[in-house]
PDB file of N, CA and C in Angstrom:
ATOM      1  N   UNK A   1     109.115  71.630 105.232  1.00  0.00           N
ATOM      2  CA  UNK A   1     109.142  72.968 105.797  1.00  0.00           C
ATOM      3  C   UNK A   1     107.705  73.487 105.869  1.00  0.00           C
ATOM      4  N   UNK A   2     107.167  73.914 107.332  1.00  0.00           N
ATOM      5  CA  UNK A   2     106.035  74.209 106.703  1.00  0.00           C
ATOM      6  C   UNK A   2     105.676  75.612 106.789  1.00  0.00           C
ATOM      7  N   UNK A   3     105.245  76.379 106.571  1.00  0.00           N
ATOM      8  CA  UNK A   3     105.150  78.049 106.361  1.00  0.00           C
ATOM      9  C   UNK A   3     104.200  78.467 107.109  1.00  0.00           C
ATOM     10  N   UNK A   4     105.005  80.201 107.905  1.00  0.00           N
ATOM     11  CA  UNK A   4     104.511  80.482 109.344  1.00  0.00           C
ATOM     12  C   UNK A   4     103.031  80.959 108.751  1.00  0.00           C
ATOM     13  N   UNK A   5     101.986  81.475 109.656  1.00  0.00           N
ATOM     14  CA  UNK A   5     101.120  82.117 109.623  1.00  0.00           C
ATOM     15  C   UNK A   5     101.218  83.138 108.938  1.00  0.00           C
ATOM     16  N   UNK A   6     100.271  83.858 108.149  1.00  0.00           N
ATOM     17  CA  UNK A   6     100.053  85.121 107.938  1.00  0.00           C
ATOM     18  C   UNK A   6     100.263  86.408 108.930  1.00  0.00           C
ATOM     19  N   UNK A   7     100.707  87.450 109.351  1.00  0.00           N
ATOM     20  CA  UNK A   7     100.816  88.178 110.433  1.00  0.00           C
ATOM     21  C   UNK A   7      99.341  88.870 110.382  1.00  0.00           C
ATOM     22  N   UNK A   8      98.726  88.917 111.231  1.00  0.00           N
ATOM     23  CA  UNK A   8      97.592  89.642 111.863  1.00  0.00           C
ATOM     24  C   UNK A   8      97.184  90.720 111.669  1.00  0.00           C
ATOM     25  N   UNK A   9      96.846  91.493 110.676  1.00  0.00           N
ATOM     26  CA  UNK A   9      96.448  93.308 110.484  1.00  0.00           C
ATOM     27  C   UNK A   9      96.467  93.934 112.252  1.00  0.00           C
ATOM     28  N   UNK A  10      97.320  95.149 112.480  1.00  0.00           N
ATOM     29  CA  UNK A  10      96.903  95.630 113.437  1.00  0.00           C
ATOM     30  C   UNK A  10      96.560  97.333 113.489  1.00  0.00           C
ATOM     31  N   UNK A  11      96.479  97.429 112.550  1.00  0.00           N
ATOM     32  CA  UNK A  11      95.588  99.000 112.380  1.00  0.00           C
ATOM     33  C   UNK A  11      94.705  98.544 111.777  1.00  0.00           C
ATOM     34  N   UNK A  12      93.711  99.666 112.358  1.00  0.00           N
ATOM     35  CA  UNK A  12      92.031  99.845 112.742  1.00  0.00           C
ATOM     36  C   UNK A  12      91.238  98.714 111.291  1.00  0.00           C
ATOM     37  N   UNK A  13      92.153  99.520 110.223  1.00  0.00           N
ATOM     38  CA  UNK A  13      91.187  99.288 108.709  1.00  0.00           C
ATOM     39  C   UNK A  13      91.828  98.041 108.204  1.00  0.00           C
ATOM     40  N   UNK A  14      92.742  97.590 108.351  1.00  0.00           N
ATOM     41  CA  UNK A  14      93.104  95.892 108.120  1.00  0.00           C
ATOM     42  C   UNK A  14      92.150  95.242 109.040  1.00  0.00           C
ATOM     43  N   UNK A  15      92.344  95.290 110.260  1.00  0.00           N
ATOM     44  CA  UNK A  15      91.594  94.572 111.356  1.00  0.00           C
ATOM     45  C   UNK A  15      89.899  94.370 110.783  1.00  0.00           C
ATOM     46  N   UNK A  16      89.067  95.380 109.927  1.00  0.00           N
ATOM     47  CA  UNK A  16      87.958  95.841 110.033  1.00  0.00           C
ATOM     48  C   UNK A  16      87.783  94.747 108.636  1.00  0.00           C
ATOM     49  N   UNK A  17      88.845  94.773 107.407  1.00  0.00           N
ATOM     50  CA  UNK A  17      89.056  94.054 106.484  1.00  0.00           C
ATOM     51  C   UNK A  17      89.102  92.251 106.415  1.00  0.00           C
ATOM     52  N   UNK A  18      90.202  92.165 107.819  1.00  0.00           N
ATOM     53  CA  UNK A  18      90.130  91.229 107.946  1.00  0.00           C
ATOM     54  C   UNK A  18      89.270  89.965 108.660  1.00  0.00           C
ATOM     55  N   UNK A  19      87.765  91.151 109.293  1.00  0.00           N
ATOM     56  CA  UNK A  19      86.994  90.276 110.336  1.00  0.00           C
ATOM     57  C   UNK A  19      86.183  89.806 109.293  1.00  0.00           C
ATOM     58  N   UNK A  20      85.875  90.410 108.150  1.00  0.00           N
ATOM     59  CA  UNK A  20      84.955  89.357 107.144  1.00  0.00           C
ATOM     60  C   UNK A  20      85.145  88.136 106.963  1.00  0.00           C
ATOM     61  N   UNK A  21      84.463  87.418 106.300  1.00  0.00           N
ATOM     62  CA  UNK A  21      84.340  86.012 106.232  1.00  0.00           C
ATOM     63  C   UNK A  21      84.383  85.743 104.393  1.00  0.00           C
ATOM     64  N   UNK A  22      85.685  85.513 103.753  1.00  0.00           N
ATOM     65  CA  UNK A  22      85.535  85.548 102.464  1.00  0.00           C
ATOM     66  C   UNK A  22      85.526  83.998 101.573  1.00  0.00           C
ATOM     67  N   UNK A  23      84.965  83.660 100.624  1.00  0.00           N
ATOM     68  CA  UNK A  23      84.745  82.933  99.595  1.00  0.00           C
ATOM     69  C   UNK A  23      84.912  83.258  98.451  1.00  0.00           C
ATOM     70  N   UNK A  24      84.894  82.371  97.528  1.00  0.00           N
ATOM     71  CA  UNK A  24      85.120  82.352  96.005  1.00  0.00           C
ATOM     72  C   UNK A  24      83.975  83.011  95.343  1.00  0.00           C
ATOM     73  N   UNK A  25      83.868  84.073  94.626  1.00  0.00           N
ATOM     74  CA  UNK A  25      83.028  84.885  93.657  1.00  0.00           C
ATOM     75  C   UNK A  25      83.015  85.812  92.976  1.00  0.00           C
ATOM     76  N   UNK A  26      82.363  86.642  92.964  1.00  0.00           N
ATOM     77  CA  UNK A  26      82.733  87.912  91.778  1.00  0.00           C
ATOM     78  C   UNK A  26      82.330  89.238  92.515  1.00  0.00           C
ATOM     79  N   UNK A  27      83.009  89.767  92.282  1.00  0.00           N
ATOM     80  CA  UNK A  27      82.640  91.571  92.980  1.00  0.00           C
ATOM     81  C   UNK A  27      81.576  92.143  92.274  1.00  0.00           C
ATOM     82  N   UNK A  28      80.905  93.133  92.846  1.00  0.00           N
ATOM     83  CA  UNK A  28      79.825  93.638  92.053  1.00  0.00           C
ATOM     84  C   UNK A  28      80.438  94.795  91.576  1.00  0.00           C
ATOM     85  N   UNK A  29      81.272  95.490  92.280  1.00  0.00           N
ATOM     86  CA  UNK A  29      82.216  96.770  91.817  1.00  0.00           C
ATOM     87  C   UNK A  29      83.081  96.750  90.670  1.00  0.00           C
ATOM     88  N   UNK A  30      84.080  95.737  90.672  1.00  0.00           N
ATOM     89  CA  UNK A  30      84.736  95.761  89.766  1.00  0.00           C
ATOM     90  C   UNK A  30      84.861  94.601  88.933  1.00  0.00           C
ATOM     91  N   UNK A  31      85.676  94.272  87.984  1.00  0.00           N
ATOM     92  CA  UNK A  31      85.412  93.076  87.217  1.00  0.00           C
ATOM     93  C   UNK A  31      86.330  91.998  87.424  1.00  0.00           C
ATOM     94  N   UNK A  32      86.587  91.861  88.754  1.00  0.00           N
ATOM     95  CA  UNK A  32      87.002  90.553  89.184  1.00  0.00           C
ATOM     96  C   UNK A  32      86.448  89.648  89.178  1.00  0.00           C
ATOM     97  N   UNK A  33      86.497  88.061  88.999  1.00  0.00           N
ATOM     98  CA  UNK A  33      85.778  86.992  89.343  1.00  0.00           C
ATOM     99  C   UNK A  33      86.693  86.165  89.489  1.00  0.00           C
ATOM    100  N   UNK A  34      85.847  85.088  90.144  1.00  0.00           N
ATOM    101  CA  UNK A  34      86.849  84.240  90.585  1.00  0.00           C
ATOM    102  C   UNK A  34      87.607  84.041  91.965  1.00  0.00           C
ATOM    103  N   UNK A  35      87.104  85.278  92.721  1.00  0.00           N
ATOM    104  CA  UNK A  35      87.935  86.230  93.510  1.00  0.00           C
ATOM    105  C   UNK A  35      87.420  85.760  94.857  1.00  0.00           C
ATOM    106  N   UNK A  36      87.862  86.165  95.877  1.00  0.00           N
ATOM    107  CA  UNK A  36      87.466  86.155  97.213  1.00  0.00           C
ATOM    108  C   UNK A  36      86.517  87.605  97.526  1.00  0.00           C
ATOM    109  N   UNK A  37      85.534  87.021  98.105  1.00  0.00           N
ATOM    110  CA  UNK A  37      84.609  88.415  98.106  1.00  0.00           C
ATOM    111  C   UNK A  37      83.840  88.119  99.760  1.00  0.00           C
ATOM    112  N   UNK A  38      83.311  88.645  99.862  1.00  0.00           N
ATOM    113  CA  UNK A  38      82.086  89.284 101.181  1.00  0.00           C
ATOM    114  C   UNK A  38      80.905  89.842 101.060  1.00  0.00           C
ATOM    115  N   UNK A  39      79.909  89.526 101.751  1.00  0.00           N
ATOM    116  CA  UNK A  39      78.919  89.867 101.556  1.00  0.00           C
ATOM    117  C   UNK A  39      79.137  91.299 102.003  1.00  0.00           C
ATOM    118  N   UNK A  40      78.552  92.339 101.387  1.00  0.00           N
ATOM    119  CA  UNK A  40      79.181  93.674 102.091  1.00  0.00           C
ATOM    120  C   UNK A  40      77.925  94.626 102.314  1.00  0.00           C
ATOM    121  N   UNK A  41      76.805  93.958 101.493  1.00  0.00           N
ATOM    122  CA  UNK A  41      75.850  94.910 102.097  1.00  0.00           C
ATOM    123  C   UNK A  41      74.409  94.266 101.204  1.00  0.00           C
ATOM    124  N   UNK A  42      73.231  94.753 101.197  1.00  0.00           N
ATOM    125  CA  UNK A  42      72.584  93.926  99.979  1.00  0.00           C
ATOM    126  C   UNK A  42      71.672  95.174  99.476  1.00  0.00           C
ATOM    127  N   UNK A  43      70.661  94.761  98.471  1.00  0.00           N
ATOM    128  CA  UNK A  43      69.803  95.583  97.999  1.00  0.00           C
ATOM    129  C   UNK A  43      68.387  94.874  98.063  1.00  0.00           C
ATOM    130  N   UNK A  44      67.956  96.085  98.830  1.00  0.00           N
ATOM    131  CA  UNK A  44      66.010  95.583  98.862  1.00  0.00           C
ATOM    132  C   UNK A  44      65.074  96.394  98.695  1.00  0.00           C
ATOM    133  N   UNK A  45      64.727  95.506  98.226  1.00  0.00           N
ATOM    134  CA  UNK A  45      63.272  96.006  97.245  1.00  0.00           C
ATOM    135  C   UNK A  45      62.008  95.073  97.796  1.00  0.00           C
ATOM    136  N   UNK A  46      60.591  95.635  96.960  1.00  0.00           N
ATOM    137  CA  UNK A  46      59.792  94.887  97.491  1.00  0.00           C
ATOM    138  C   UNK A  46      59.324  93.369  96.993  1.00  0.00           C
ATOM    139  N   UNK A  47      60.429  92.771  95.913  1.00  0.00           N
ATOM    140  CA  UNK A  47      60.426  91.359  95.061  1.00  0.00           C
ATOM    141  C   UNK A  47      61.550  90.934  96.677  1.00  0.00           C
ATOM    142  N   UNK A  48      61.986  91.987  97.277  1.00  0.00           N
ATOM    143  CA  UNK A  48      63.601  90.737  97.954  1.00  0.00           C
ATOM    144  C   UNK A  48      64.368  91.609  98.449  1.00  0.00           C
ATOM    145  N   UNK A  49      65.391  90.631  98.596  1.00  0.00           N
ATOM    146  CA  UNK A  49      66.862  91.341  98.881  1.00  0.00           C
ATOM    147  C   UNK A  49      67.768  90.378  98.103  1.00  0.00           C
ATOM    148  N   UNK A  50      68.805  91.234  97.286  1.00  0.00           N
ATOM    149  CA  UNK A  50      69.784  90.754  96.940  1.00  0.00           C
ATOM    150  C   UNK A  50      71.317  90.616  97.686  1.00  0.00           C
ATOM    151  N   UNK A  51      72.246  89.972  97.844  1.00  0.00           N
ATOM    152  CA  UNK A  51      73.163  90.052  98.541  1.00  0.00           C
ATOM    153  C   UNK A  51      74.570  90.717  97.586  1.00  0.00           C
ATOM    154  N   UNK A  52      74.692  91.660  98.249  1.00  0.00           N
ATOM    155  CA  UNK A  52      76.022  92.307  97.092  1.00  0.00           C
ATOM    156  C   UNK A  52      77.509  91.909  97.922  1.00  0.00           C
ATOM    157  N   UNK A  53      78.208  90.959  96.931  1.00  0.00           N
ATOM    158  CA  UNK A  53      79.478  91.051  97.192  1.00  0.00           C
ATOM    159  C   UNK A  53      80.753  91.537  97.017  1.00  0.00           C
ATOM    160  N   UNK A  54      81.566  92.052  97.699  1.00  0.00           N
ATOM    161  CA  UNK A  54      82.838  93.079  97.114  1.00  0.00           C
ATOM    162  C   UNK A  54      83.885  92.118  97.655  1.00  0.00           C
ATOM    163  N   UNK A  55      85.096  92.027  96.419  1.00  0.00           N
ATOM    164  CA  UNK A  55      86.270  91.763  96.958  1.00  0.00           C
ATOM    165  C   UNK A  55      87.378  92.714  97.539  1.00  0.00           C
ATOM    166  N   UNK A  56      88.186  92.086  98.104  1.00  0.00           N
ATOM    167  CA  UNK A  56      89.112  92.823  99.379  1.00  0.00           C
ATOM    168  C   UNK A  56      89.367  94.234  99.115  1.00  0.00           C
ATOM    169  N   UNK A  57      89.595  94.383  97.678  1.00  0.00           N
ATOM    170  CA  UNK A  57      90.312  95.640  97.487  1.00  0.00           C
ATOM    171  C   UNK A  57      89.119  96.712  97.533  1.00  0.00           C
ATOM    172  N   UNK A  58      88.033  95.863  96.799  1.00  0.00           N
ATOM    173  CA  UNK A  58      86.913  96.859  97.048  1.00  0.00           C
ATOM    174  C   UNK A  58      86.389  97.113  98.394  1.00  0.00           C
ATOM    175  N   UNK A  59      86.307  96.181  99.203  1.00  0.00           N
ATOM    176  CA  UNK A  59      85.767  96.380 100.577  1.00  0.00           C
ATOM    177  C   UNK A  59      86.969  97.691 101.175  1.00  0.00           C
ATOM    178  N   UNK A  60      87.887  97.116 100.709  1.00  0.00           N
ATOM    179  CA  UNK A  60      89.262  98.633 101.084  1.00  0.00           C
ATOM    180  C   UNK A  60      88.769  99.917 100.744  1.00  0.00           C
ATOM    181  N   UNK A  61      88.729  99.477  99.678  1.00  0.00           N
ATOM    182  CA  UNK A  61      88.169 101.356  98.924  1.00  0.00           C
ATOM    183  C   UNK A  61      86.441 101.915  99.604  1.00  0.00           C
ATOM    184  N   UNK A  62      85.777 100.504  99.810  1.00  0.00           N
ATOM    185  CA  UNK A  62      84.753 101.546 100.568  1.00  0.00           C
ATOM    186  C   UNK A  62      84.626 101.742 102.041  1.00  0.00           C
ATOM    187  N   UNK A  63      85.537 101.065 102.482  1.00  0.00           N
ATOM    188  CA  UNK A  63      85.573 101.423 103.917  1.00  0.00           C
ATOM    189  C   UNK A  63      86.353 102.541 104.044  1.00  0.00           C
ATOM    190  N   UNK A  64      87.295 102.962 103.083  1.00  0.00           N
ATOM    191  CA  UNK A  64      88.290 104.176 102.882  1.00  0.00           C
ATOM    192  C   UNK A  64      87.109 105.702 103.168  1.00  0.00           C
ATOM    193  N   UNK A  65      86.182 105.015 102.162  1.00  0.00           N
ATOM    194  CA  UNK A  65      84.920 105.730 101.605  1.00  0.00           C
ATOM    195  C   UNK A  65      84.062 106.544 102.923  1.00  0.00           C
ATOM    196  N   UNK A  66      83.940 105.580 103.508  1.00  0.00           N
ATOM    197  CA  UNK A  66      83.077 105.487 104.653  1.00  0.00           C
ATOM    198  C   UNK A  66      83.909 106.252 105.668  1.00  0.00           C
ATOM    199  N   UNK A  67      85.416 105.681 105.752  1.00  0.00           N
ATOM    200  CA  UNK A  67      86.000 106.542 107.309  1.00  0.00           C
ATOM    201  C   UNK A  67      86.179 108.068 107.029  1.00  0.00           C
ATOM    202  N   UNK A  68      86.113 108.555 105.415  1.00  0.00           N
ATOM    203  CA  UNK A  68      86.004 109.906 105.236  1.00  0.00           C
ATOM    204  C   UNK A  68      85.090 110.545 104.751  1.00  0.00           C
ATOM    205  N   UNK A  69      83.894 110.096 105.232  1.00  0.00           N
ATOM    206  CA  UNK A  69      82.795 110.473 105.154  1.00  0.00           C
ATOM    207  C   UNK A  69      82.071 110.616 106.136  1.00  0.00           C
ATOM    208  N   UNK A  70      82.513 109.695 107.329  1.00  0.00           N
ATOM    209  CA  UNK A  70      82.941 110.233 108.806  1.00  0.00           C
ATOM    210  C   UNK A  70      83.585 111.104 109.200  1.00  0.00           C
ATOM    211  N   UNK A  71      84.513 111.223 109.040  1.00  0.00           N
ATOM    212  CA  UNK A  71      85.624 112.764 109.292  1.00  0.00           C
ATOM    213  C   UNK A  71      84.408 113.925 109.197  1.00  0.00           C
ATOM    214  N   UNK A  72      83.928 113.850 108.134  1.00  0.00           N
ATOM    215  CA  UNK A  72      83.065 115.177 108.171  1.00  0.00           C
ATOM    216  C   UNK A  72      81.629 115.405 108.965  1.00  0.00           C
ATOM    217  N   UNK A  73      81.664 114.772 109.727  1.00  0.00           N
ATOM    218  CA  UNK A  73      80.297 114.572 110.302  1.00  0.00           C
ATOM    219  C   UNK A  73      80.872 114.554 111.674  1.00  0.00           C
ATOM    220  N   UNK A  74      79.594 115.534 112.332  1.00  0.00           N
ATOM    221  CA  UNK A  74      80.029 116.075 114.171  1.00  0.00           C
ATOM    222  C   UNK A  74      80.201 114.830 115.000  1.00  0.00           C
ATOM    223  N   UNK A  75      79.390 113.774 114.876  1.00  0.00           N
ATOM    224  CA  UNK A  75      79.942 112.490 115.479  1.00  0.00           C
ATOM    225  C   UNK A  75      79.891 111.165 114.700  1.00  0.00           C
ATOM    226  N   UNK A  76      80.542 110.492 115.537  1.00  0.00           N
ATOM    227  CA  UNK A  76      80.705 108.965 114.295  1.00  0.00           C
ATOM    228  C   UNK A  76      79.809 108.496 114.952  1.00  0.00           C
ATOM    229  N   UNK A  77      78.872 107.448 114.161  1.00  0.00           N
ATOM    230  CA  UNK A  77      77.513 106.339 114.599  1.00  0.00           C
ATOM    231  C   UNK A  77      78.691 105.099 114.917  1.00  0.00           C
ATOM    232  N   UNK A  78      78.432 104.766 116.053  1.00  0.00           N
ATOM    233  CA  UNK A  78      78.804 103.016 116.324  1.00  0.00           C
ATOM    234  C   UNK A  78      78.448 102.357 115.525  1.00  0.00           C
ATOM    235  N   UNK A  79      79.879 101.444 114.991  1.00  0.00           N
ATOM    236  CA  UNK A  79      79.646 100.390 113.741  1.00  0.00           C
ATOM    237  C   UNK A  79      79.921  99.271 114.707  1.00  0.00           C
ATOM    238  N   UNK A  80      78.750  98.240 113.663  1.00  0.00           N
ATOM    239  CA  UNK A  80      79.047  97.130 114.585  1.00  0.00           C
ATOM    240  C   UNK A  80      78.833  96.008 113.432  1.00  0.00           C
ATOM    241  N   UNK A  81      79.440  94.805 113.274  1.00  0.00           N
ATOM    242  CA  UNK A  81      79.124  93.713 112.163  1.00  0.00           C
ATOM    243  C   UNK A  81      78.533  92.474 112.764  1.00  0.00           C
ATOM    244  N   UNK A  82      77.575  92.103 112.958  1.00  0.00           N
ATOM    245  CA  UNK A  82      76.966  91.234 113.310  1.00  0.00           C
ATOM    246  C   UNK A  82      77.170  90.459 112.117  1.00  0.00           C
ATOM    247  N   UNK A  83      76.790  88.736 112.705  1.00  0.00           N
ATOM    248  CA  UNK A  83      76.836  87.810 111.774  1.00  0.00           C
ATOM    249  C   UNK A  83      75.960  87.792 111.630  1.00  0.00           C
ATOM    250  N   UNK A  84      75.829  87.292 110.422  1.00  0.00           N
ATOM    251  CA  UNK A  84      74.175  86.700 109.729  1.00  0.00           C
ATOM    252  C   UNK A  84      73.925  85.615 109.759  1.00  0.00           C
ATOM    253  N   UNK A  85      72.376  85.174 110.089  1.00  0.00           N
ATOM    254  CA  UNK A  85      71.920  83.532 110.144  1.00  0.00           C
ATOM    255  C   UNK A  85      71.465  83.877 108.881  1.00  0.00           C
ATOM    256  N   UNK A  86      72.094  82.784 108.087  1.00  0.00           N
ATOM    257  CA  UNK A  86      71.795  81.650 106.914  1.00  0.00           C
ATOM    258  C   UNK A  86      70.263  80.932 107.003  1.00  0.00           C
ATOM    259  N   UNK A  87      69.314  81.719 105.899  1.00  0.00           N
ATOM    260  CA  UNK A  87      68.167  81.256 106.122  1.00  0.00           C
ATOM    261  C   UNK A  87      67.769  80.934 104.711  1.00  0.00           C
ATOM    262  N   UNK A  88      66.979  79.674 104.633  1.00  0.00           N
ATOM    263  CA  UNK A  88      66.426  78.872 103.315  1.00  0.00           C
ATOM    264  C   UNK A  88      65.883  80.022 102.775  1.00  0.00           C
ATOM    265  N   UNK A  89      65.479  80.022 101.533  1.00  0.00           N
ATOM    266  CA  UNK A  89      65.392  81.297 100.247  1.00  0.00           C
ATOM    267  C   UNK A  89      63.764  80.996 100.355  1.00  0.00           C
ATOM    268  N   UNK A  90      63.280  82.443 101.199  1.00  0.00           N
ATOM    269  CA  UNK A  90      61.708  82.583 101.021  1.00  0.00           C
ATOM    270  C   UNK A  90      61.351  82.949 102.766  1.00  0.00           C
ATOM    271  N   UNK A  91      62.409  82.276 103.292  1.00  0.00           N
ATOM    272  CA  UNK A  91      62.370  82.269 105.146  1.00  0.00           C
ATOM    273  C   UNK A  91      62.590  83.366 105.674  1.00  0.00           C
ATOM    274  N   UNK A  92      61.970  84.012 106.871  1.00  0.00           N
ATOM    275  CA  UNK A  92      62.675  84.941 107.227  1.00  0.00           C
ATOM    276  C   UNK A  92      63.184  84.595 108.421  1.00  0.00           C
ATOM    277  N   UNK A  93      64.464  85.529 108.806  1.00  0.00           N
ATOM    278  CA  UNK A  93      65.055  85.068 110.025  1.00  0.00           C
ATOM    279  C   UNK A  93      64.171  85.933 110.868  1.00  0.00           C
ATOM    280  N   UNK A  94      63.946  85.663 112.259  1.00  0.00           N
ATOM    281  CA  UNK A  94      63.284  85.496 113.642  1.00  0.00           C
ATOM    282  C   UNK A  94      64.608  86.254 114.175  1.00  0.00           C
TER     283      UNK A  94
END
């Protein structure tokens, strides 16, 4: 027997959840590990950038974060998620 697909998120904030690209790791938010996470945003400084990852539930809660923090503001900025090129540690991407 083999088992159907997952069904497809079709409101806005599943859809937005589900375009990430997730792997095995640890959230920086909460104390999951082990977990499926996303790169969700990073931190830079002048040593670097670090890459911060959140798992699902957290990426939920801050995109929750984010769409009502929009509400209050006269217009929304176009979001857009570009992929990232994967570059050797020291390289910069072009």
């Amino acid at each position: 027997m083999t088992s159907s697909p997952e069904p497809s998120p079709t409101d806005r904030l599943g859809v937005l959840i589900a375009a990430y690209e997730y792997e095995m790791g640890s959230c920086f938010r909460c104390p999951r590990r082990r977990t499926q996470v996303t790169r969700f945003g990073e931190i830079t400084s002048d040593e670097g950038e670090t890459p911060v990852y959140a798992c699902r539930e957290c990426v939920q809660e801050l995109l929750l974060m984010h769409e009502r923090a929009m509400e209050r503001m006269d217009t929304r900025p176009r979001i857009v998620q570009l992929p990232r090129m994967q570059t050797p540690h020291g390289v910069e991407a072009t």
